[in-house]
N, C-alpha and C. Protein backbone atom coordinates (compact mmCIF):
# COMPACT_ATOMS: atom_id res chain seq x y z
N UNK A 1 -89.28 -23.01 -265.63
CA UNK A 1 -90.19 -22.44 -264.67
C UNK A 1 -91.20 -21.56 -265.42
N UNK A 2 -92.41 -21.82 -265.07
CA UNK A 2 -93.14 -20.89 -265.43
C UNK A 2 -93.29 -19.20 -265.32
N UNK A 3 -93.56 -19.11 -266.30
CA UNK A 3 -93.81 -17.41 -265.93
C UNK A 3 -94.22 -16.63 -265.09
N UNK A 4 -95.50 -17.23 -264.54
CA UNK A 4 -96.25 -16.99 -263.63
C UNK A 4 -95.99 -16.87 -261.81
N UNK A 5 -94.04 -17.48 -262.05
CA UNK A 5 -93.63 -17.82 -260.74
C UNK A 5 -92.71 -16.71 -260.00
N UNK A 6 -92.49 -16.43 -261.59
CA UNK A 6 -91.28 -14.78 -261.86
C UNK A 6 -91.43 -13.76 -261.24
N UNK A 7 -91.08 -13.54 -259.87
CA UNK A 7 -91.42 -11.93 -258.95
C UNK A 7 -90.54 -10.91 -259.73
N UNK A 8 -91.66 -10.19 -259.95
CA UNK A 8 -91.43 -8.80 -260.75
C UNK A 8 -90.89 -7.98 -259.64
N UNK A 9 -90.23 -7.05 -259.61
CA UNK A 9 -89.47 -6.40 -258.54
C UNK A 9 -90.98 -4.90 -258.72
N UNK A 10 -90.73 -4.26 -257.81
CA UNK A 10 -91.51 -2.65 -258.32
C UNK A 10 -90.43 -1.67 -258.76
N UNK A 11 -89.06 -2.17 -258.76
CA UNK A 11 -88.26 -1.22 -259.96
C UNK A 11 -88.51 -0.83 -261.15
N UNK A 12 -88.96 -2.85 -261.38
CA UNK A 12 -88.90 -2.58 -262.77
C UNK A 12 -90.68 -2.39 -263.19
N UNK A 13 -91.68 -2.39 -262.84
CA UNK A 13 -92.81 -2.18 -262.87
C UNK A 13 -93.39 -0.81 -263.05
N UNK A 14 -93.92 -0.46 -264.05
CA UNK A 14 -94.25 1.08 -264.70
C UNK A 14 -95.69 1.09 -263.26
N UNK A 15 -95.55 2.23 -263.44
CA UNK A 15 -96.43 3.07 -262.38
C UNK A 15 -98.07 2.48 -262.71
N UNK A 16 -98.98 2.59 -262.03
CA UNK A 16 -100.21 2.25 -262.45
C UNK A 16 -100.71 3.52 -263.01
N UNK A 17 -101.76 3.57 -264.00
CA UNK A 17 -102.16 4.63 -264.62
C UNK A 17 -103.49 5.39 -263.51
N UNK A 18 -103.54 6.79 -263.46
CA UNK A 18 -104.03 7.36 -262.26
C UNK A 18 -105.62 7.06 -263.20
N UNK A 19 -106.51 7.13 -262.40
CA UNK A 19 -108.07 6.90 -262.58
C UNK A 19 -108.17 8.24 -263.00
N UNK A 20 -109.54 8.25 -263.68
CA UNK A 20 -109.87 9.30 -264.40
C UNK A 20 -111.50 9.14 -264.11
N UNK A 21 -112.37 10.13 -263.15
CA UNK A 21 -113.63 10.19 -263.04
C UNK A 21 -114.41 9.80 -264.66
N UNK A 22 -115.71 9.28 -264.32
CA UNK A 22 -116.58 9.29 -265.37
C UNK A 22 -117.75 10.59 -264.70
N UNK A 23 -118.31 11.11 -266.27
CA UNK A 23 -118.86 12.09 -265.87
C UNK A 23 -118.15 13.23 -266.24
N UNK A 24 -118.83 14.34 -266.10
CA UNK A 24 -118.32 15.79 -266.71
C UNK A 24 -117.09 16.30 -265.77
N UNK A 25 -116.31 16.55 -265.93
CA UNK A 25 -115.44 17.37 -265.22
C UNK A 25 -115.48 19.02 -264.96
N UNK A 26 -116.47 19.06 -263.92
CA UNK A 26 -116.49 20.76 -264.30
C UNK A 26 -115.37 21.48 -263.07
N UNK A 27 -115.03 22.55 -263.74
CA UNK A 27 -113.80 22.99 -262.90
C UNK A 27 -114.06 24.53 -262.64
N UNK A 28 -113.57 25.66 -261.50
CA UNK A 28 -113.46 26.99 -261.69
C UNK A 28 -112.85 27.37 -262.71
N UNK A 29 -112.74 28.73 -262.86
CA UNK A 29 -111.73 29.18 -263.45
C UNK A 29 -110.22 28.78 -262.83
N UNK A 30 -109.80 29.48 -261.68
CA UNK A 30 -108.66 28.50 -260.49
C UNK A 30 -108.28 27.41 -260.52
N UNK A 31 -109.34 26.45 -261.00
CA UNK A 31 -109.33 24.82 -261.11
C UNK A 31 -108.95 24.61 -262.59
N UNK A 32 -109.26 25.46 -263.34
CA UNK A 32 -108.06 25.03 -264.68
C UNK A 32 -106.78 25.58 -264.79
N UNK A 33 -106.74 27.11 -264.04
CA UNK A 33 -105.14 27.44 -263.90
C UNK A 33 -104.19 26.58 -262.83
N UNK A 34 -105.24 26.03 -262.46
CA UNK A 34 -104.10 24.50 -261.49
C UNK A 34 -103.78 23.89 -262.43
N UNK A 35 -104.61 23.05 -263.04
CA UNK A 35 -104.17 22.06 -264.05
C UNK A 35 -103.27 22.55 -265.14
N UNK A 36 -103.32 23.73 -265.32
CA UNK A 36 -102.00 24.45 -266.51
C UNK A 36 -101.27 24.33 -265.90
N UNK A 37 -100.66 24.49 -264.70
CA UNK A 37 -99.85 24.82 -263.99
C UNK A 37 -99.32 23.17 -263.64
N UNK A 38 -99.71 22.45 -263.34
CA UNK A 38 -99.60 20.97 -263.20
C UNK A 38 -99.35 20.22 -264.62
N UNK A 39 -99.63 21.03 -265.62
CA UNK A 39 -99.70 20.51 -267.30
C UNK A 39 -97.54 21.01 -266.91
N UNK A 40 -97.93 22.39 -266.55
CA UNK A 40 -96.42 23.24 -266.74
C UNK A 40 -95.00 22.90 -266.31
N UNK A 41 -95.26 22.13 -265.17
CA UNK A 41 -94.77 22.15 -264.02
C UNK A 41 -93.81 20.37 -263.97
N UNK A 42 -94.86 19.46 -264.53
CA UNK A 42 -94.68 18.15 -264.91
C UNK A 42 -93.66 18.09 -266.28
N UNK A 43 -94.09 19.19 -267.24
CA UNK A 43 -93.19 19.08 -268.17
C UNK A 43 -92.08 19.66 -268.50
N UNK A 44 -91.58 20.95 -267.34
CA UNK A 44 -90.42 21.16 -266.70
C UNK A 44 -89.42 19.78 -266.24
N UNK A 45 -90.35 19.46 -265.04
CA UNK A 45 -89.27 18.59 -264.88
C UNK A 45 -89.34 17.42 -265.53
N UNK A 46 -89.88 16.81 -266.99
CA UNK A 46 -89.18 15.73 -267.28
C UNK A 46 -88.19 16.25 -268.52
N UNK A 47 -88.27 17.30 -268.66
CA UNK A 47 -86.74 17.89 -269.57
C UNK A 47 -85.35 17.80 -268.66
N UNK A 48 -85.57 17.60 -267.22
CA UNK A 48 -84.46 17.45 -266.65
C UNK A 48 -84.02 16.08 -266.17
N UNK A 49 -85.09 15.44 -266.02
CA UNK A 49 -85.43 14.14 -265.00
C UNK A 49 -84.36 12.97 -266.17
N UNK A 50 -83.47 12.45 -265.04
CA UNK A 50 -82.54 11.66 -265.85
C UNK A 50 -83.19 9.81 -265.09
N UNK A 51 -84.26 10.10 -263.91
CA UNK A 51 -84.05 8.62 -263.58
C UNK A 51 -85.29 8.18 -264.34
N UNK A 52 -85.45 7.32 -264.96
CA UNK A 52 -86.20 6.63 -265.87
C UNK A 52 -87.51 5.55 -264.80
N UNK A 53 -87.42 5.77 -263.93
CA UNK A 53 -88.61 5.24 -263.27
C UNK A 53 -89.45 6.76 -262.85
N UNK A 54 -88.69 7.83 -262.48
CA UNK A 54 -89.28 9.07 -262.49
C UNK A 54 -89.65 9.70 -263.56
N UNK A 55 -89.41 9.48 -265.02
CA UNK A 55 -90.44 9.87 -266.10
C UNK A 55 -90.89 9.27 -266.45
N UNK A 56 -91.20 7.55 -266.34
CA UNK A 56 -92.11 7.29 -266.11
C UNK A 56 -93.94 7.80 -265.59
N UNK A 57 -93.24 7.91 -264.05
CA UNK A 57 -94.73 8.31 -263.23
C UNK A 57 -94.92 10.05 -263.64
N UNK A 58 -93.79 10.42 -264.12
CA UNK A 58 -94.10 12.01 -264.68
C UNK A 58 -95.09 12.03 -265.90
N UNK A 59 -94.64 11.15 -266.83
CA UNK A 59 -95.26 11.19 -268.23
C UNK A 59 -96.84 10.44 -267.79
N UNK A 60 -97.16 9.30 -266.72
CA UNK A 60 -98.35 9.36 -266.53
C UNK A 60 -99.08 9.96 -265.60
N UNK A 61 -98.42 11.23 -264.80
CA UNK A 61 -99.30 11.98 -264.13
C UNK A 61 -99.17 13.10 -265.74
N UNK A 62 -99.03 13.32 -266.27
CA UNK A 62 -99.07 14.32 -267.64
C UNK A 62 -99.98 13.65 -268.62
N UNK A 63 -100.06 12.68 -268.64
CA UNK A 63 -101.05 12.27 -268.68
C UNK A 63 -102.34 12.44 -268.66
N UNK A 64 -102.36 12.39 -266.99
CA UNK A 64 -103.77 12.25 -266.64
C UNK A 64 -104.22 13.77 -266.85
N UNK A 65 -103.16 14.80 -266.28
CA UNK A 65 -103.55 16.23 -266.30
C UNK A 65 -103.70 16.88 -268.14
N UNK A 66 -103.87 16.09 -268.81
CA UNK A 66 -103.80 16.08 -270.44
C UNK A 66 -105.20 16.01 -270.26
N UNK A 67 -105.84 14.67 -269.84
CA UNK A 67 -106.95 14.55 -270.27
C UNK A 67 -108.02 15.15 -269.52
N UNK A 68 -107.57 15.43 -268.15
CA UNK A 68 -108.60 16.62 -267.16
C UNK A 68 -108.87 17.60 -268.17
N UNK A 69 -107.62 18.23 -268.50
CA UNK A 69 -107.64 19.57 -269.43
C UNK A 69 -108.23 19.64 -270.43
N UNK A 70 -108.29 18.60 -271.17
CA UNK A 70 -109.12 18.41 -272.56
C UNK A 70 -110.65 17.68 -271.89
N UNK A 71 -111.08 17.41 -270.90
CA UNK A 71 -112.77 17.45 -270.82
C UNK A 71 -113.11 18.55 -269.70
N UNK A 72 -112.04 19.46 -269.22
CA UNK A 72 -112.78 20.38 -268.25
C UNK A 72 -113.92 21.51 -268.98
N UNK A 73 -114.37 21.61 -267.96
CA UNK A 73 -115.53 22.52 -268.43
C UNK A 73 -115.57 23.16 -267.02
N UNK A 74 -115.07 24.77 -267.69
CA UNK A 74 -115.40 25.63 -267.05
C UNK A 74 -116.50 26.12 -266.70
N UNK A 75 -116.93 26.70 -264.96
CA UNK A 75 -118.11 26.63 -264.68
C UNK A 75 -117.57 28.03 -264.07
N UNK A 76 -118.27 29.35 -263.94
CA UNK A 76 -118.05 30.61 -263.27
C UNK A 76 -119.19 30.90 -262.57
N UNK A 77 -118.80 30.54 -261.22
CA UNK A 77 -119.66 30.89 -260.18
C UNK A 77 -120.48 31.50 -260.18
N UNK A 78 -121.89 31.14 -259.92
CA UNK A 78 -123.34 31.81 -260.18
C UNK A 78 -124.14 31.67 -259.12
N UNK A 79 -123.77 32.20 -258.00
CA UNK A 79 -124.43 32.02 -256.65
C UNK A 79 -125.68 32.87 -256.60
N UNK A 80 -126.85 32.84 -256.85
CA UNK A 80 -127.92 33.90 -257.43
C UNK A 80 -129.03 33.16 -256.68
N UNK A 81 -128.58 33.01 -255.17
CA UNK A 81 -129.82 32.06 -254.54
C UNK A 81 -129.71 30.57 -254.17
N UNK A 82 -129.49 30.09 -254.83
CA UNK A 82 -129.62 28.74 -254.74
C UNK A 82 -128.32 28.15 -254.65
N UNK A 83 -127.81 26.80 -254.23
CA UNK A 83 -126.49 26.72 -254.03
C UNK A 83 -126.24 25.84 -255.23
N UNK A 84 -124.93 26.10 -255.82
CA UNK A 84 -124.25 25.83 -257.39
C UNK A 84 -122.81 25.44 -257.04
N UNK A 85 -122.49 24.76 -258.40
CA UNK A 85 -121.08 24.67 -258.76
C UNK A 85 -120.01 26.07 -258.17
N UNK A 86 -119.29 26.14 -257.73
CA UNK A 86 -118.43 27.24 -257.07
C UNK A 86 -119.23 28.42 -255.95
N UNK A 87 -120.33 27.85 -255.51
CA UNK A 87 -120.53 28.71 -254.39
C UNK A 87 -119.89 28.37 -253.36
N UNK A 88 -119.99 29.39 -252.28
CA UNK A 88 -119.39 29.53 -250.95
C UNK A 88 -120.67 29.28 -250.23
N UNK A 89 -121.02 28.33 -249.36
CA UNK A 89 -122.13 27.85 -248.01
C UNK A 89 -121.57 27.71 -247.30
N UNK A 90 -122.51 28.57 -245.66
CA UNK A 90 -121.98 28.08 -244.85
C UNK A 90 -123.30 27.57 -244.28
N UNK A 91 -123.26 26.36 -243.15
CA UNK A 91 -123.83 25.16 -243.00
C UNK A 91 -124.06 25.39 -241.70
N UNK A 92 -125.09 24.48 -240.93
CA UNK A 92 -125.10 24.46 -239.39
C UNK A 92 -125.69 22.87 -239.72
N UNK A 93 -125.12 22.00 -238.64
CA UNK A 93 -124.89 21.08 -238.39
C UNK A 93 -124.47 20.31 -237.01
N UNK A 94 -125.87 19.94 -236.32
CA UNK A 94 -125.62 19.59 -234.73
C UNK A 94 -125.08 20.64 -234.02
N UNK A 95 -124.05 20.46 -233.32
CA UNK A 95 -123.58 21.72 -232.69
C UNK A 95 -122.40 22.56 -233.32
N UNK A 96 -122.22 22.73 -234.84
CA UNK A 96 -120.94 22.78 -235.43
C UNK A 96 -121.36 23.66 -236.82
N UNK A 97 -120.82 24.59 -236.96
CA UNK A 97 -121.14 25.52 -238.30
C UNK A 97 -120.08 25.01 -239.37
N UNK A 98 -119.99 25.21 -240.41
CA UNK A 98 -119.04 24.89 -241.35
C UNK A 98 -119.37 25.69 -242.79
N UNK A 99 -118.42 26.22 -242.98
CA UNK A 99 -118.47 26.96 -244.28
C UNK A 99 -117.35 26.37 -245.54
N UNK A 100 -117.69 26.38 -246.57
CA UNK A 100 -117.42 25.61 -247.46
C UNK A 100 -117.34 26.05 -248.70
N UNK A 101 -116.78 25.73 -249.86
CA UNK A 101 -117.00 26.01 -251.59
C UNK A 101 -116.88 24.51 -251.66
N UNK A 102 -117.63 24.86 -253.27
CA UNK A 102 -117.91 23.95 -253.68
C UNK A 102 -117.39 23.86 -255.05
N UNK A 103 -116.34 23.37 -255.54
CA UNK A 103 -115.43 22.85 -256.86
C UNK A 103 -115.09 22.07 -257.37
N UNK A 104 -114.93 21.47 -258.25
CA UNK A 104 -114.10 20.36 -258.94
C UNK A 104 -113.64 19.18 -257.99
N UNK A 105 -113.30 17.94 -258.87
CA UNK A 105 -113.08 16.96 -258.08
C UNK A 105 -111.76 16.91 -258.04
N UNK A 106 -110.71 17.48 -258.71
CA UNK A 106 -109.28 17.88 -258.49
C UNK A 106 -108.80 19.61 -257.86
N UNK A 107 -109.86 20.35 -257.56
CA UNK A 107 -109.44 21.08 -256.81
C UNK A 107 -109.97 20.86 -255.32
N UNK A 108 -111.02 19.76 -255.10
CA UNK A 108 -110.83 19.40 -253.72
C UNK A 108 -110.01 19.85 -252.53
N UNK A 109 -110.23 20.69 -251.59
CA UNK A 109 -109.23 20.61 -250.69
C UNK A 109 -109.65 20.74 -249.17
N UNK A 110 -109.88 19.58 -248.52
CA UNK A 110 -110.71 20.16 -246.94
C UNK A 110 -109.91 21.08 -246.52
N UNK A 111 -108.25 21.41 -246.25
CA UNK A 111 -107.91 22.12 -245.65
C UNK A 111 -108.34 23.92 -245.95
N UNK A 112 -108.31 23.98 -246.86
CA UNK A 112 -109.61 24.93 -247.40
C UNK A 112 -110.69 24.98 -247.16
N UNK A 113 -111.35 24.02 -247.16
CA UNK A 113 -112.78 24.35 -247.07
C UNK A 113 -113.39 24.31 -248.45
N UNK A 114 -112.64 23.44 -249.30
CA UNK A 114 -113.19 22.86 -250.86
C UNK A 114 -113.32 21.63 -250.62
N UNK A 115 -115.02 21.35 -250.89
CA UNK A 115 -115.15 20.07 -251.22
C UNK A 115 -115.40 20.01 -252.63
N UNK A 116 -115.66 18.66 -253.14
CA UNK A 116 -115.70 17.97 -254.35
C UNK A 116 -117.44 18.30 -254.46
N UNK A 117 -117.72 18.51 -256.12
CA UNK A 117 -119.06 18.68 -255.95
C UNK A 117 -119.57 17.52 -256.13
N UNK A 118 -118.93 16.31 -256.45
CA UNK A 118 -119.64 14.89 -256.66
C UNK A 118 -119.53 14.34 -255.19
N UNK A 119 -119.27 15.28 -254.11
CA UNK A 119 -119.65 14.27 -252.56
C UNK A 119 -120.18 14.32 -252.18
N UNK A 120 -120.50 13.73 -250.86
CA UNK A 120 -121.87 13.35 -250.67
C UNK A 120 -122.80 14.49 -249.85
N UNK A 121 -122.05 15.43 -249.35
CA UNK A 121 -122.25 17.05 -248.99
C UNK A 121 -122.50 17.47 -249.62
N UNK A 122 -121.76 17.99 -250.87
CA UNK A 122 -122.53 19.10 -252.44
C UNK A 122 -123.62 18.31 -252.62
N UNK A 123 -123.90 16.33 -252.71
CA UNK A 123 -124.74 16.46 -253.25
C UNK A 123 -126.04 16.64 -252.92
N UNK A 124 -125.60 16.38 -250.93
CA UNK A 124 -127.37 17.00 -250.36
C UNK A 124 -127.73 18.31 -250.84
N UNK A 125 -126.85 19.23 -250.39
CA UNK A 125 -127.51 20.65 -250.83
C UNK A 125 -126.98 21.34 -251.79
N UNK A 126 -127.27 20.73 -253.17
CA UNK A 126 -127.16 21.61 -254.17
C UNK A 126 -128.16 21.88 -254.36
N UNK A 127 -128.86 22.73 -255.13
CA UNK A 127 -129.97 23.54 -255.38
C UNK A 127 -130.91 24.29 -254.46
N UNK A 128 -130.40 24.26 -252.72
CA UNK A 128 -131.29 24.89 -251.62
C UNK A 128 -130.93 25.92 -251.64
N UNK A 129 -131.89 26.70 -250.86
CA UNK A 129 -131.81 27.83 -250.53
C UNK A 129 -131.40 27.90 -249.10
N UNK A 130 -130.92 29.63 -248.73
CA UNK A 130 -130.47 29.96 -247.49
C UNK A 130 -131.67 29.80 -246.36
N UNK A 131 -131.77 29.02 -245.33
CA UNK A 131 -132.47 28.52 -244.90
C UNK A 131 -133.48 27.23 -244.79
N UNK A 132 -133.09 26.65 -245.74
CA UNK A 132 -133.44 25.43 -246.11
C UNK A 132 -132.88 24.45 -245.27
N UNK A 133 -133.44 23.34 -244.92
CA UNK A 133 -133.36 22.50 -243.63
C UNK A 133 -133.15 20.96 -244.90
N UNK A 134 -132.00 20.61 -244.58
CA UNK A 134 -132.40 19.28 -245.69
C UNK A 134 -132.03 17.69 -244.60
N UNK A 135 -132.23 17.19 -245.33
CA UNK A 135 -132.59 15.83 -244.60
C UNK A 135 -131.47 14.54 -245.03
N UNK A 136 -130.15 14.58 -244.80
CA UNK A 136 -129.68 14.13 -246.02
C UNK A 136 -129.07 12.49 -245.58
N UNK A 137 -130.23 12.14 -244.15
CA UNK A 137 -129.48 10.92 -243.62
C UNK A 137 -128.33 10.56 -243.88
N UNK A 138 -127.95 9.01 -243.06
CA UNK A 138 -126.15 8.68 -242.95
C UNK A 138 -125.82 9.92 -241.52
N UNK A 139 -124.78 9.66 -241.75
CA UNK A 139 -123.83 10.56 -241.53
C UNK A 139 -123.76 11.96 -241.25
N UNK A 140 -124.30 12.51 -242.24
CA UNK A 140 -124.54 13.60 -242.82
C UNK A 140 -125.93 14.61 -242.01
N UNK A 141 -127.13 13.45 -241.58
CA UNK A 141 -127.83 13.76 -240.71
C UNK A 141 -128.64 14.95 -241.48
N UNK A 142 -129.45 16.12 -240.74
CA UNK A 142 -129.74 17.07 -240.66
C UNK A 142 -129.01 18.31 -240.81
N UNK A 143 -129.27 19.39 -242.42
CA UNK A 143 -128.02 20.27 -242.78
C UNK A 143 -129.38 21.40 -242.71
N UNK A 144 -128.96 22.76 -242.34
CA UNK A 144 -129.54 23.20 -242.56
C UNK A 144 -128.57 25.03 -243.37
N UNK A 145 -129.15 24.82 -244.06
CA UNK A 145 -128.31 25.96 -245.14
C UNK A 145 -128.73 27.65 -244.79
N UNK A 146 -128.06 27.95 -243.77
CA UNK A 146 -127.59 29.00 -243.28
C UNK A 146 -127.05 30.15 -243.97
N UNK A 147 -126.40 30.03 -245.07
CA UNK A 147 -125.95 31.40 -246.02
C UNK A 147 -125.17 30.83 -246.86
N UNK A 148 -125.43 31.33 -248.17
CA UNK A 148 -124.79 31.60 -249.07
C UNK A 148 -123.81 32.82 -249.56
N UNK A 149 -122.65 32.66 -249.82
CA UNK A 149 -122.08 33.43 -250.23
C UNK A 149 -121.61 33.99 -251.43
């Protein structure tokens, strides 16, 4: 029988390797003590981890948090007007205000109120000012930049 006929089980199948953005990785200060902490935390437990499909996906999420760490570039919030990497905006939008930071693509967090600065929100209004009306069709519609923090 051919090879090609052979169902691989997902026991025995190593984890897929996690994607890694192209492009700069810029992070807070916060956004690299995550990733230490995720560097820390991963390599705790594979000193204990006895099941061999679980250090597996340990050693390639350590991995990936290896190579975040070695291209992050720290960015320290410079909100001086205009909206930047780690500012705080808050937004008006149809009938709905929304306030927001703006960080890294691994400290992302809506339940926060962190978006990613490569989405499609940071990328209408980066560089406006408080009061600035932007135009950012889609979805996204009409933003108008209400305050910076």
């Amino acid at each position: 029988m051919s090879r090609a006929f052979v169902k691989e089980t997902a026991e025995s199948a190593p984890p897929p390797e996690r994607m890694v953005d192209e492009g700069p990785n810029l992070v807070t200060p916060e956004g690299l003590a995550q990733i230490e902490a995720h560097i820390a935390r991963i390599e705790a437990s594979m000193k204990t981890e006895a099941n061999v499909l679980l250090r597996e996906t340990l050693a390639r999420d350590l991995r990936y948090w290896e190579v975040r760490k070695a291209s992050a570039e720290v960015v320290t919030p410079a909100c001086d007007g205009t909206v930047a990497f780690g500012c705080t905006v808050t937004i008006q939008r149809k009938d709905r205000t929304q306030t927001f930071r703006i960080v890294g693509v691994d400290e992302a967090d809506a339940s926060k109120g962190w978006i990613s600065f490569r989405g499609p929100m940071a990328q209408a209004i980066l560089c406006a000012r408080a009061g600035d009306i932007i135009e950012a069709g889609g979805p996204l519609g009409e933003i108008v930049l209400v305050k910076l923090h």
